[in-house]
C-alpha atoms as a PDB file:
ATOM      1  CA  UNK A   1      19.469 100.705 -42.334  1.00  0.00           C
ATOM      2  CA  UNK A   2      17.281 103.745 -41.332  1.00  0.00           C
ATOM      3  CA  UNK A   3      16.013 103.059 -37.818  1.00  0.00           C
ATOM      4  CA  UNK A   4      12.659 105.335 -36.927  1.00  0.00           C
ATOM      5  CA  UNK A   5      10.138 105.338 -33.741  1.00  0.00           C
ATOM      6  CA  UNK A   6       6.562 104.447 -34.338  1.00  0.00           C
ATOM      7  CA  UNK A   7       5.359 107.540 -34.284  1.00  0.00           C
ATOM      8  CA  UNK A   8       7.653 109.293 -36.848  1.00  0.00           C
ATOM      9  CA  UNK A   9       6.712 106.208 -39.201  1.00  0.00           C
ATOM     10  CA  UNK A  10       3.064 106.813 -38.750  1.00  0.00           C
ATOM     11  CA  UNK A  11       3.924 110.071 -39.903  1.00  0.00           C
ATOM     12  CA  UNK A  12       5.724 109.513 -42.734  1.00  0.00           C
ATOM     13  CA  UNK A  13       4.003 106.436 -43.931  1.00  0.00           C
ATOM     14  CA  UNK A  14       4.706 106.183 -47.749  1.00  0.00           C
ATOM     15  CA  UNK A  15       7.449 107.840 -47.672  1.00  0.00           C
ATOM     16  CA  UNK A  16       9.499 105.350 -45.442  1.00  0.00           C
ATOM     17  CA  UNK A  17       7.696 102.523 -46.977  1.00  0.00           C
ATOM     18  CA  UNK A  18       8.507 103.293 -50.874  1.00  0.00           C
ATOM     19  CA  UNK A  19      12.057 104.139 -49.654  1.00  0.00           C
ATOM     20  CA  UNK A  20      11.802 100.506 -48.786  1.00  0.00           C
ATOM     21  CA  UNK A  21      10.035  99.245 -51.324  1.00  0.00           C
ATOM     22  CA  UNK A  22      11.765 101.036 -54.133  1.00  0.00           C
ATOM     23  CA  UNK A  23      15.371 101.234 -53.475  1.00  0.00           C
ATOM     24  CA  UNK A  24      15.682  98.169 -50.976  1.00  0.00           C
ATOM     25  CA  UNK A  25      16.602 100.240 -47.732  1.00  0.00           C
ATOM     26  CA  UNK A  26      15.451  98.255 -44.725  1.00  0.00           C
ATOM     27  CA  UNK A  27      13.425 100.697 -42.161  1.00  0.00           C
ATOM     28  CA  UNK A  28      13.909  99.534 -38.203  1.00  0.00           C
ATOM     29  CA  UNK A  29      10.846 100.612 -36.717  1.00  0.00           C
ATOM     30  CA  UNK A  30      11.112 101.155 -32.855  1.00  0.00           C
ATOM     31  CA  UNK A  31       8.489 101.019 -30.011  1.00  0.00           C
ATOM     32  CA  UNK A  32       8.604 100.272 -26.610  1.00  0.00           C
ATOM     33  CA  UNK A  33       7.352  97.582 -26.657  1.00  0.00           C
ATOM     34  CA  UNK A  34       9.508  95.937 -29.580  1.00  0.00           C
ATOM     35  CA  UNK A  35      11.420  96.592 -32.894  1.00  0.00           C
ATOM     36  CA  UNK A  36       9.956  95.661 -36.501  1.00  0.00           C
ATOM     37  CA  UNK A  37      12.192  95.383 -39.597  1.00  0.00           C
ATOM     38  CA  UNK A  38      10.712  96.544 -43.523  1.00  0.00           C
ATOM     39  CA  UNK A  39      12.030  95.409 -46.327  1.00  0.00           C
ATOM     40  CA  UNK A  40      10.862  95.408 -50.259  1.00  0.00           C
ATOM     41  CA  UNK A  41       9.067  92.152 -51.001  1.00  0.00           C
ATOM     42  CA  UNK A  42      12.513  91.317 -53.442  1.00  0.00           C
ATOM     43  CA  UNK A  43      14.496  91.371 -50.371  1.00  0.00           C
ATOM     44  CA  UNK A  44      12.236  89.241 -48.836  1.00  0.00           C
ATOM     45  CA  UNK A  45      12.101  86.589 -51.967  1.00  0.00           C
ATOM     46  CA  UNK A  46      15.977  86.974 -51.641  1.00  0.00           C
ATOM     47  CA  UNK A  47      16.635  86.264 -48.288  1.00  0.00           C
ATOM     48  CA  UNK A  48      13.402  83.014 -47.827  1.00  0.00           C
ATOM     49  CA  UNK A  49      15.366  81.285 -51.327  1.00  0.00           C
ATOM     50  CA  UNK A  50      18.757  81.571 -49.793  1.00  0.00           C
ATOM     51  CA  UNK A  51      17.175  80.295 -46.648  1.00  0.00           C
ATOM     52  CA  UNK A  52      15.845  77.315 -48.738  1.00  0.00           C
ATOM     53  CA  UNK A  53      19.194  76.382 -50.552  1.00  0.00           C
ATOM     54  CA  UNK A  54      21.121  76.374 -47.302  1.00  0.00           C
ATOM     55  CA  UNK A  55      18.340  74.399 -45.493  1.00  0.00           C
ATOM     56  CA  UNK A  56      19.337  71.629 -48.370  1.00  0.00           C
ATOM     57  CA  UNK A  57      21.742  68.735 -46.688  1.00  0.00           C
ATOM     58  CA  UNK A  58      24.740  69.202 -48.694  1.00  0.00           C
ATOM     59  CA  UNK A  59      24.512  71.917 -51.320  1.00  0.00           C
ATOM     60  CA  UNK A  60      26.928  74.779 -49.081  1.00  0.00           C
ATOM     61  CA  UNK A  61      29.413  72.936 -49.949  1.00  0.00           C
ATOM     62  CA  UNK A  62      28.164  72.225 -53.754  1.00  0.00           C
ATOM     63  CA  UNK A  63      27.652  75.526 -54.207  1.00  0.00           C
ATOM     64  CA  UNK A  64      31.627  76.508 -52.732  1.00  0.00           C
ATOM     65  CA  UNK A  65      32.945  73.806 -54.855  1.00  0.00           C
ATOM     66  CA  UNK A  66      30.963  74.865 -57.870  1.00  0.00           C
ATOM     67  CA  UNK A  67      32.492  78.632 -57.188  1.00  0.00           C
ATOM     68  CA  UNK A  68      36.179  77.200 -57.241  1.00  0.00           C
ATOM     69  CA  UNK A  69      35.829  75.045 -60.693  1.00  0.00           C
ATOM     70  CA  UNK A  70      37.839  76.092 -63.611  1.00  0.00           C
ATOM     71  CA  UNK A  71      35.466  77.566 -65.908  1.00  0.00           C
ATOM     72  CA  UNK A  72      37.084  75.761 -68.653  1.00  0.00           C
ATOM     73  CA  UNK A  73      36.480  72.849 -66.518  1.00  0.00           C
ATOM     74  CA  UNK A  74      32.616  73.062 -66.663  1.00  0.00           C
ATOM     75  CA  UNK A  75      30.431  72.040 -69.707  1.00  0.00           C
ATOM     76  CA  UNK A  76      28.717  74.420 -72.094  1.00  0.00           C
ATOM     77  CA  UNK A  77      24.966  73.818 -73.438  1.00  0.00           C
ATOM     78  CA  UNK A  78      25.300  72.062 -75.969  1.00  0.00           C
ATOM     79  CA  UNK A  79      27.534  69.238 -74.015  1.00  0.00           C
ATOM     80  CA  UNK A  80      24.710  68.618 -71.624  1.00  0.00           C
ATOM     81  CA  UNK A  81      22.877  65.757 -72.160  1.00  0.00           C
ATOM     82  CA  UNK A  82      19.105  66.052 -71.123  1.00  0.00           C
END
């Protein structure tokens, strides 16, 4: 993570912001009075749905049990029944 003061961000505006936006690096930007974190909107996306499946009573440990299942154990497409 790049960490710059206000004042060199003000600076270098687009620059810091499409690094950001366009190749995922976060940017900590520093005052005095407090820090600020950017990140590329897909970051964001990434990090409010894994937020939202965790938040979901049960489905950690779905998803863990899922990861540790045979593959040869789970069903293909055209044995699901819809």
């Amino acid at each position: 993570m790049t960490t710059i003061n206000a004042l060199a961000y003000k600076g270098n505006f687009l620059e810091v912001f499409e690094n950001a936006a366009m190749y995922g690096n976060p940017v900590n930007v520093w005052t005095e009075k407090g820090n600020a974190v950017i990140i590329s909107e897909e970051e964001y996306r990434d990090i409010m749905e894994t937020l939202h499946v965790l938040s979901v009573p049960g489905m950690k440990e779905k998803i863990i049990e899922g990861l540790k299942t045979p593959l040869e154990e789970c069903l293909s497409e055209e044995e699901v029944a819809f």
